[in-house]
PDB file of N, CA and C in Angstrom:
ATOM      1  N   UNK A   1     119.694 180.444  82.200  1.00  0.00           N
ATOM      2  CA  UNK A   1     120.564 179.433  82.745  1.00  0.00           C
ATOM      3  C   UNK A   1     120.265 178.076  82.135  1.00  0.00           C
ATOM      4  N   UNK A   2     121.033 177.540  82.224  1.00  0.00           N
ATOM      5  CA  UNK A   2     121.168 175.619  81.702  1.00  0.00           C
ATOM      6  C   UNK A   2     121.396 174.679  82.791  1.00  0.00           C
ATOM      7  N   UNK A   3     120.272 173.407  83.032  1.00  0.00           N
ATOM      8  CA  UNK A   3     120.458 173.279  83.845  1.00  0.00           C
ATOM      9  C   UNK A   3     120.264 171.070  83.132  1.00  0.00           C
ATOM     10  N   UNK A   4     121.108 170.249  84.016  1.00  0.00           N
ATOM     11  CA  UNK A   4     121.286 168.978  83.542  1.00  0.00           C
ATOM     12  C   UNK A   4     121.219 168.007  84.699  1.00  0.00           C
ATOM     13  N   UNK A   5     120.886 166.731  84.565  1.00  0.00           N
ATOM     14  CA  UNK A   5     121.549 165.800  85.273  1.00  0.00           C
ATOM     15  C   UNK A   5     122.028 164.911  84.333  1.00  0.00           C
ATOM     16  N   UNK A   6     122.333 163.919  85.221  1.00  0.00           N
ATOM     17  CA  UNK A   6     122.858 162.730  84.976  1.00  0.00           C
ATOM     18  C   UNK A   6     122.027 161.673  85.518  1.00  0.00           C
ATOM     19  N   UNK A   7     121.120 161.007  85.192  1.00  0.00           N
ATOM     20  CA  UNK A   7     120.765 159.494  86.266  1.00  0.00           C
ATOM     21  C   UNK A   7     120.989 158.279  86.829  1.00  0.00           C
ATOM     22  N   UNK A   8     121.478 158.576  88.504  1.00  0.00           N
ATOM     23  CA  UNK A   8     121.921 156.906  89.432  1.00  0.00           C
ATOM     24  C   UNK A   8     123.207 156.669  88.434  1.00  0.00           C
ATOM     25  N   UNK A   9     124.062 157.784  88.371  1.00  0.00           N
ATOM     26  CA  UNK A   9     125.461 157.555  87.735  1.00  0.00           C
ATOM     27  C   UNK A   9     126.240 156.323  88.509  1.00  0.00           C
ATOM     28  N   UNK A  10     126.256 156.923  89.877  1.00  0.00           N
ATOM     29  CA  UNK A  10     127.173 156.114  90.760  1.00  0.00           C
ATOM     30  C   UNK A  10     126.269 154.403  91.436  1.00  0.00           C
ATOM     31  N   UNK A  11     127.067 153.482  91.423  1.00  0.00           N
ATOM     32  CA  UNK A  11     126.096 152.578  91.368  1.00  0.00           C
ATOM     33  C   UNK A  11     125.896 152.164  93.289  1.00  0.00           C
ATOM     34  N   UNK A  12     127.154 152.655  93.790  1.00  0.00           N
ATOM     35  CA  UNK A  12     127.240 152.704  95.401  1.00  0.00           C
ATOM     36  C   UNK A  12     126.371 153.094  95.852  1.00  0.00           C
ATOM     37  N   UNK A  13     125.644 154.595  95.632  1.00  0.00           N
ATOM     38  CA  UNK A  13     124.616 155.030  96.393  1.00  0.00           C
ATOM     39  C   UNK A  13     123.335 155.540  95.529  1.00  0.00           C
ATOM     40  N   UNK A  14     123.279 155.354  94.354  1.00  0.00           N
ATOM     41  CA  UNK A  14     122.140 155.511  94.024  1.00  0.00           C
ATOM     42  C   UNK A  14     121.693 157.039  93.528  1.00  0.00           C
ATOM     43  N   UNK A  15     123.045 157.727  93.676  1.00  0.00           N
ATOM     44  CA  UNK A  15     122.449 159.402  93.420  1.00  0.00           C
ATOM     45  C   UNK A  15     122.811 159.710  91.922  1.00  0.00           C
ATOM     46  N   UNK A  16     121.884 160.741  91.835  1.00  0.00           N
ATOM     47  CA  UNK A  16     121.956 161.083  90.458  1.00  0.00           C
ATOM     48  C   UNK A  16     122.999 162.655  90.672  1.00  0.00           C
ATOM     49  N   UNK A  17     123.708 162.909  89.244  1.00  0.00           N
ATOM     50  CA  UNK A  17     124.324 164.172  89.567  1.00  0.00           C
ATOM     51  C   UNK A  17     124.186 165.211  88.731  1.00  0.00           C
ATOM     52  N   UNK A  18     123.469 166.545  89.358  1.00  0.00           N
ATOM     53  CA  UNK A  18     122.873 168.005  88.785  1.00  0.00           C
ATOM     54  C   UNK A  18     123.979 168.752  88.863  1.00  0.00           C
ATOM     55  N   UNK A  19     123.579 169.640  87.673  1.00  0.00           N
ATOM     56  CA  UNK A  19     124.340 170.716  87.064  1.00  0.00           C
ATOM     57  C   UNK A  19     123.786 172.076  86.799  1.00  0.00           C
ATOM     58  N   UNK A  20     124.624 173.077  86.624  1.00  0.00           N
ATOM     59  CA  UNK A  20     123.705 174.441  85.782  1.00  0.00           C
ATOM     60  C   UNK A  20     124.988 175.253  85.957  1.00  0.00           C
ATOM     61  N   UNK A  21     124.765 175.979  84.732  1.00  0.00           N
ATOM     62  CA  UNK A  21     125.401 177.160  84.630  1.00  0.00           C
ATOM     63  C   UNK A  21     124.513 178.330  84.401  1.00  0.00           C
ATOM     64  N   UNK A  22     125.162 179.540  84.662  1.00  0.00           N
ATOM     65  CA  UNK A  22     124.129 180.695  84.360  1.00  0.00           C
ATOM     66  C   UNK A  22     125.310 181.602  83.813  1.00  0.00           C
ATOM     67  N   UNK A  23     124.955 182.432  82.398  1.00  0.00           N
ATOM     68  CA  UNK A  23     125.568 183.605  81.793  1.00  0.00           C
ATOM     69  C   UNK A  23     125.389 184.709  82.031  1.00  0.00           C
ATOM     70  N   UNK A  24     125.939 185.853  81.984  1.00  0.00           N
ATOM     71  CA  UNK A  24     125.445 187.067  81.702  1.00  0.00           C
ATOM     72  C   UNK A  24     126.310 187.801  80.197  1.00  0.00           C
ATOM     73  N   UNK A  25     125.839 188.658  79.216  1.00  0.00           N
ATOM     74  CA  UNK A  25     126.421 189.027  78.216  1.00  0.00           C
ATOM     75  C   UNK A  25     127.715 188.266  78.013  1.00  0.00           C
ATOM     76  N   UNK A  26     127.440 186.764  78.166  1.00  0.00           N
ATOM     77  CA  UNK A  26     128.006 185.797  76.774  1.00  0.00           C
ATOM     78  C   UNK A  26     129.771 185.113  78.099  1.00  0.00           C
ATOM     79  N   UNK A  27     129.677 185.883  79.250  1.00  0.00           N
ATOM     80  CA  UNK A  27     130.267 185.384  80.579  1.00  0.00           C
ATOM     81  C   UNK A  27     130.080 184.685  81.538  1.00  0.00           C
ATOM     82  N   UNK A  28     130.579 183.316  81.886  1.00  0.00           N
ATOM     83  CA  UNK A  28     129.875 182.574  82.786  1.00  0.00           C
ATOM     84  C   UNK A  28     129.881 183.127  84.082  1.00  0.00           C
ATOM     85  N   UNK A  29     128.905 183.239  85.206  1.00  0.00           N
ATOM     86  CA  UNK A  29     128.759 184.014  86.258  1.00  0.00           C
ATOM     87  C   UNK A  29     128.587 183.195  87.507  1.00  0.00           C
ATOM     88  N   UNK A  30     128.095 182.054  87.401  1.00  0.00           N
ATOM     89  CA  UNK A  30     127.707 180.873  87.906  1.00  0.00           C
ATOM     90  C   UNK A  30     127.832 179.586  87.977  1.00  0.00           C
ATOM     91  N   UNK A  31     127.903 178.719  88.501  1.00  0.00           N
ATOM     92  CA  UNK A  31     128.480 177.299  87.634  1.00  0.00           C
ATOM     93  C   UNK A  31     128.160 176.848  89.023  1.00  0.00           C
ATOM     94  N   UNK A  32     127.511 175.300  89.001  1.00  0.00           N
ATOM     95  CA  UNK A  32     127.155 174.278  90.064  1.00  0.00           C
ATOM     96  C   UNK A  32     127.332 172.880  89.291  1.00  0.00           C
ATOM     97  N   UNK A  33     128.223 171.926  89.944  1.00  0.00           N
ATOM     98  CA  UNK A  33     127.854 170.525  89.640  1.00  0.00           C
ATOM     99  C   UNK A  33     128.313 169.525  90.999  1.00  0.00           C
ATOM    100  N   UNK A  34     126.900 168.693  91.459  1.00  0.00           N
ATOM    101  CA  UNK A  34     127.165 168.105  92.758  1.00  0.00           C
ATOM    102  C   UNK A  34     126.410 166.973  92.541  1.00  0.00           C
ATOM    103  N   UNK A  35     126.592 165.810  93.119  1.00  0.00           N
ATOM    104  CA  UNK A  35     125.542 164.824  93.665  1.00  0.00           C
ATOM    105  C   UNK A  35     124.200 165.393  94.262  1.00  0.00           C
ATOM    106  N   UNK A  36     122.629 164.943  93.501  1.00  0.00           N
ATOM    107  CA  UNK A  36     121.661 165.192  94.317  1.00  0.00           C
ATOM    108  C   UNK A  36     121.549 164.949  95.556  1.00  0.00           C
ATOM    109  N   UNK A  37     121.042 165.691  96.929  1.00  0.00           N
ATOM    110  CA  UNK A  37     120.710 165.209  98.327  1.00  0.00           C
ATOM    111  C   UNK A  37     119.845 163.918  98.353  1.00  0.00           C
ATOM    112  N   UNK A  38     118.922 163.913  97.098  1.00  0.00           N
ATOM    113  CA  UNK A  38     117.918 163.054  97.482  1.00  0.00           C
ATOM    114  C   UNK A  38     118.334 161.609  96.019  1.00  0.00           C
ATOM    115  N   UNK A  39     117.364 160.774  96.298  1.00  0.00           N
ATOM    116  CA  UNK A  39     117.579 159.684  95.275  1.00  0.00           C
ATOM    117  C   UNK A  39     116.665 159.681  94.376  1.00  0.00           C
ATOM    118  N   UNK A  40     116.793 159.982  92.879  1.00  0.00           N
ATOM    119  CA  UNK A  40     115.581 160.317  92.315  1.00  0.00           C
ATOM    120  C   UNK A  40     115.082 159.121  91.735  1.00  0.00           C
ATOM    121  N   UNK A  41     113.943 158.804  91.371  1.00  0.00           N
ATOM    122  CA  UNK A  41     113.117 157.395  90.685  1.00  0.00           C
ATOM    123  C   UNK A  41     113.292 157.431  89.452  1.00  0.00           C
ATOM    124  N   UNK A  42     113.654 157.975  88.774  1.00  0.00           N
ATOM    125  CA  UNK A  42     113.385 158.477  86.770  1.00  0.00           C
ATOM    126  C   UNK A  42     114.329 159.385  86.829  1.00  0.00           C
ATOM    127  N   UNK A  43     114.597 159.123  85.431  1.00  0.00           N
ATOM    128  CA  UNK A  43     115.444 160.390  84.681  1.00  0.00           C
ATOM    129  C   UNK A  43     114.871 161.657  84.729  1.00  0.00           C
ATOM    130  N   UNK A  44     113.538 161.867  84.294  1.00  0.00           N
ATOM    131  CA  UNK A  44     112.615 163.006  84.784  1.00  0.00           C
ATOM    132  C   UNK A  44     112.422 163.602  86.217  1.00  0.00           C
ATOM    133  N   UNK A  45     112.475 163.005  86.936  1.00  0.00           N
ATOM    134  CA  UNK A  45     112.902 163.469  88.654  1.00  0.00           C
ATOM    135  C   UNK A  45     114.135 163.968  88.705  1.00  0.00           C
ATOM    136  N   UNK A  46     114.963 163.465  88.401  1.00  0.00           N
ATOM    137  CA  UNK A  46     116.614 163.641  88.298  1.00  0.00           C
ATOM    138  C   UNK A  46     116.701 165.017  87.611  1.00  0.00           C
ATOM    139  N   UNK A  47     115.961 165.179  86.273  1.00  0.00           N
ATOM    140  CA  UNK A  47     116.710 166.548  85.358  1.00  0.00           C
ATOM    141  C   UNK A  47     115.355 167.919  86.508  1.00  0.00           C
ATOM    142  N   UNK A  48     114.108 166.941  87.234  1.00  0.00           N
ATOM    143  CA  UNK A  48     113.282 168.406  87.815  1.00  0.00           C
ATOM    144  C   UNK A  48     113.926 168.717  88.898  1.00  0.00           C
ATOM    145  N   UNK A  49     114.925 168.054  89.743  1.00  0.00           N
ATOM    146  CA  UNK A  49     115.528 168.361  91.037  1.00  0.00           C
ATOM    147  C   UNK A  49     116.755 168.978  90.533  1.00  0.00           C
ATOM    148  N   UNK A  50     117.260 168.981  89.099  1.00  0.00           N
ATOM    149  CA  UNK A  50     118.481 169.438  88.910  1.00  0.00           C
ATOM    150  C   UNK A  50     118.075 171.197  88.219  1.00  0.00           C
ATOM    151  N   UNK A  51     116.929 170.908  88.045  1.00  0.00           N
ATOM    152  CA  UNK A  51     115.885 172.180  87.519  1.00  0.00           C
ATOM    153  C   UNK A  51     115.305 173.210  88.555  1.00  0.00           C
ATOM    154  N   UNK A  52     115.333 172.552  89.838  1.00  0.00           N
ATOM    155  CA  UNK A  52     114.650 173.375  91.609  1.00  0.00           C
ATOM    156  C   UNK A  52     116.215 173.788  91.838  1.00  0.00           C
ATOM    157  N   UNK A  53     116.824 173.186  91.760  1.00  0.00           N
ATOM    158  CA  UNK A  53     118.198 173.649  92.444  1.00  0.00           C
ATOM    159  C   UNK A  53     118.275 175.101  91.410  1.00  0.00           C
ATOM    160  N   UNK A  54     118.572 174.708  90.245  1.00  0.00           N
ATOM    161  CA  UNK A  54     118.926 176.015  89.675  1.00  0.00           C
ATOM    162  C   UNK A  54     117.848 177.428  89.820  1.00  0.00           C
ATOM    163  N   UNK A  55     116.931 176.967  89.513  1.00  0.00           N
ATOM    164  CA  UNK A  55     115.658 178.216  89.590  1.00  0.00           C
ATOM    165  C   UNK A  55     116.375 178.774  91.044  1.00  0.00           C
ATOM    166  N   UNK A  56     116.576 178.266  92.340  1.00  0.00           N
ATOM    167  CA  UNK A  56     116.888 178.755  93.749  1.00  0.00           C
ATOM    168  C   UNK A  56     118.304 179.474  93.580  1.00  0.00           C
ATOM    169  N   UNK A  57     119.182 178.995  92.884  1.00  0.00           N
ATOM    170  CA  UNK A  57     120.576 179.914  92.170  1.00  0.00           C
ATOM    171  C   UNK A  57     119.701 181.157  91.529  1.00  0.00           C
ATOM    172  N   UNK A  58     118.920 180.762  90.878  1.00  0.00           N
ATOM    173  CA  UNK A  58     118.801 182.123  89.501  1.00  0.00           C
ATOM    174  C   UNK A  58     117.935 182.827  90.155  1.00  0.00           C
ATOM    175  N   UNK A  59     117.184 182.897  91.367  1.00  0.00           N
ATOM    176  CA  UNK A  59     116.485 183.752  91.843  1.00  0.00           C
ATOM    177  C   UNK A  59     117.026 184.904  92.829  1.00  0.00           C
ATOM    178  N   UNK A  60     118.391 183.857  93.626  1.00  0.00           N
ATOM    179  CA  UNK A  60     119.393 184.823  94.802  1.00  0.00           C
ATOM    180  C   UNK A  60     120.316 185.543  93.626  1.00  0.00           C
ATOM    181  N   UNK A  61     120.491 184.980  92.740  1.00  0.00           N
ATOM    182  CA  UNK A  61     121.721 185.351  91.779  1.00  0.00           C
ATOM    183  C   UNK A  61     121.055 187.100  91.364  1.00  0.00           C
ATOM    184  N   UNK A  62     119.723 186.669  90.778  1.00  0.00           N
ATOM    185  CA  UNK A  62     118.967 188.130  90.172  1.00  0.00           C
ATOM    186  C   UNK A  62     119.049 188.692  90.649  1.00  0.00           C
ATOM    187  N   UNK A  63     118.384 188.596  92.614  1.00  0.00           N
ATOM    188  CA  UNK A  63     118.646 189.375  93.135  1.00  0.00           C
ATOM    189  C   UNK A  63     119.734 190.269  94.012  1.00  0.00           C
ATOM    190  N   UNK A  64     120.567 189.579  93.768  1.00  0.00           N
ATOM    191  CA  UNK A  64     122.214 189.998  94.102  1.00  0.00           C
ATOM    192  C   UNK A  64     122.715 191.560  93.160  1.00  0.00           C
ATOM    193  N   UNK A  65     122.029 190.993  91.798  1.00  0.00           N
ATOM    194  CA  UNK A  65     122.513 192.128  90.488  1.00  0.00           C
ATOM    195  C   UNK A  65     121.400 193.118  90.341  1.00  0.00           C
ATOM    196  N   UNK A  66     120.564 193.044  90.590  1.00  0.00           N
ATOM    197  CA  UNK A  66     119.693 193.851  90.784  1.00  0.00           C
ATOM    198  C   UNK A  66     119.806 194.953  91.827  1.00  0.00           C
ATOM    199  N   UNK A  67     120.166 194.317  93.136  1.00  0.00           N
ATOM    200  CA  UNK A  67     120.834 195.324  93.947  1.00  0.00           C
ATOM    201  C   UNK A  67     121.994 196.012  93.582  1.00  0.00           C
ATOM    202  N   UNK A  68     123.082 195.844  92.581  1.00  0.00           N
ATOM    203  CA  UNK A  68     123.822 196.855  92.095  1.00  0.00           C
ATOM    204  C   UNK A  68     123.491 197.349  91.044  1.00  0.00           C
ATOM    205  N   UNK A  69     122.347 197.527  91.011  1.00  0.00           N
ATOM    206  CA  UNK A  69     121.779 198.679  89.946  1.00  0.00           C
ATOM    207  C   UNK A  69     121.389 198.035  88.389  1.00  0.00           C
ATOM    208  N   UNK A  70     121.578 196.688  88.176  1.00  0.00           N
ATOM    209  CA  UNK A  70     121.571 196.295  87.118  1.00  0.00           C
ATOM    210  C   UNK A  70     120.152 195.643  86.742  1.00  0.00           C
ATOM    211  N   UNK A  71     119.702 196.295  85.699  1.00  0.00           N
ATOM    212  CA  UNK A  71     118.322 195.406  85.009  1.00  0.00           C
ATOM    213  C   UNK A  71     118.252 194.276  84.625  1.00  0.00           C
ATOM    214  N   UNK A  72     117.847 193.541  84.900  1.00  0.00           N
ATOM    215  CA  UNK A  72     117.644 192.192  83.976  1.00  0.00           C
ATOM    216  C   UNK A  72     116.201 192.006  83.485  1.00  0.00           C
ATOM    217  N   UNK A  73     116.382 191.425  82.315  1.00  0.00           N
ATOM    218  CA  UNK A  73     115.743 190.770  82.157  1.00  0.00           C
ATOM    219  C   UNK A  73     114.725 189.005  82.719  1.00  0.00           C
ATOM    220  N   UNK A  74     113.716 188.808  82.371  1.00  0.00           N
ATOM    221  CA  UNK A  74     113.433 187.757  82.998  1.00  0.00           C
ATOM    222  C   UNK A  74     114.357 186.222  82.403  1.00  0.00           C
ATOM    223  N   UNK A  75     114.551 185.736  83.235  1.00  0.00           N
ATOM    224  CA  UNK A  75     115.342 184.644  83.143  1.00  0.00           C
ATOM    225  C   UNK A  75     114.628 183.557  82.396  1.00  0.00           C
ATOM    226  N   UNK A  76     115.603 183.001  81.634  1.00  0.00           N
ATOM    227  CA  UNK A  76     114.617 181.897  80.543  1.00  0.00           C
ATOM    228  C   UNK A  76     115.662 180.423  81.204  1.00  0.00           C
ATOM    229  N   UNK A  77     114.704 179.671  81.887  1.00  0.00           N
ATOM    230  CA  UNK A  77     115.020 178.247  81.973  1.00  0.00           C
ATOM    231  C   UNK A  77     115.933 177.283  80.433  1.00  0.00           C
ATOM    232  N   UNK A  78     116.976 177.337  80.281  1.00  0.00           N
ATOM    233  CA  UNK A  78     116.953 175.707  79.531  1.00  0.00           C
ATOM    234  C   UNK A  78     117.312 174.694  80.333  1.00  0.00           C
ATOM    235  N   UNK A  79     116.448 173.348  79.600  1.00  0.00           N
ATOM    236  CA  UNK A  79     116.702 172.050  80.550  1.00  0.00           C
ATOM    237  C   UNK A  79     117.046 170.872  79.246  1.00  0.00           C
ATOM    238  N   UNK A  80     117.517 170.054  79.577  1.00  0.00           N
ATOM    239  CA  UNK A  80     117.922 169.390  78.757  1.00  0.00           C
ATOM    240  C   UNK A  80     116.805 168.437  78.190  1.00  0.00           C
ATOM    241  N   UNK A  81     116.037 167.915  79.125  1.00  0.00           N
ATOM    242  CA  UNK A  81     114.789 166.972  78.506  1.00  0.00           C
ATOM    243  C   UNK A  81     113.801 167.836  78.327  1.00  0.00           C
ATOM    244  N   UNK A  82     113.598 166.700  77.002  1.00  0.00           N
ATOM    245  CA  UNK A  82     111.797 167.106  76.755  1.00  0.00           C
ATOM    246  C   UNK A  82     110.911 167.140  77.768  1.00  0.00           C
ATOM    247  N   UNK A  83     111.092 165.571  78.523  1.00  0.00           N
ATOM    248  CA  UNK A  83     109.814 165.234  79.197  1.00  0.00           C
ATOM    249  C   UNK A  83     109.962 166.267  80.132  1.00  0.00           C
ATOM    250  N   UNK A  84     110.828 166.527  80.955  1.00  0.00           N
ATOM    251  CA  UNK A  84     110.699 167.679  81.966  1.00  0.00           C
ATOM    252  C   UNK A  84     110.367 168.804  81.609  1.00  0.00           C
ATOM    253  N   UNK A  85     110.533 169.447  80.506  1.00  0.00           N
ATOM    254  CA  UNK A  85     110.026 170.988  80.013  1.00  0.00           C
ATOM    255  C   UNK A  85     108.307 170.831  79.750  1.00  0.00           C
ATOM    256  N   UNK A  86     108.141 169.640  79.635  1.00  0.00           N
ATOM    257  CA  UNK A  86     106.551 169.061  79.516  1.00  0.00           C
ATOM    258  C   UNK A  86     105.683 169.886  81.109  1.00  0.00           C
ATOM    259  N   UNK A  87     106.382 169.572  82.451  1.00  0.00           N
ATOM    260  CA  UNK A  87     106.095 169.623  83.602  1.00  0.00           C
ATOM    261  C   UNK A  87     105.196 170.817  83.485  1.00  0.00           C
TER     262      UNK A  87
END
């Protein structure tokens, strides 16, 4: 899955806004884009809360397909920043 923000886009309230999509054989299966709940301090807070949200998608998601019989493989994170893949 791919997962993004945006940082303190909106200047009214201060939220930053997360994204992610998730594929399966080259089909999008998944798709989220919302305002964070919380207010993040850094761009790096912003892309790791837009990074918790998705891991919590890609974990119910696995296990959704897994229960119809399907194997997966382990899921590979992309995130858009460096500094956060640093974490």
């Amino acid at each position: 899955g791919y997962s993004n923000a945006s940082f303190q886009l909106d200047d009214d309230d201060a939220k930053s806004q997360s994204g992610f999509i998730f594929k399966l054989n080259g089909g999008v299966v998944a798709w989220k884009s919302s305002k964070q709940a919380i207010t993040a301090d850094s761009t790096m807070e912003a892309e790791y809360i837009a990074a918790a949200e998705a891991a919590k998608e890609a974990v119910s998601m696995k296990n959704y397909i897994q229960e119809l019989g399907v194997c997966l493989e382990l899921l590979s994170p992309w995130l858009s920043s460096a500094i956060t893949m640093g974490l």
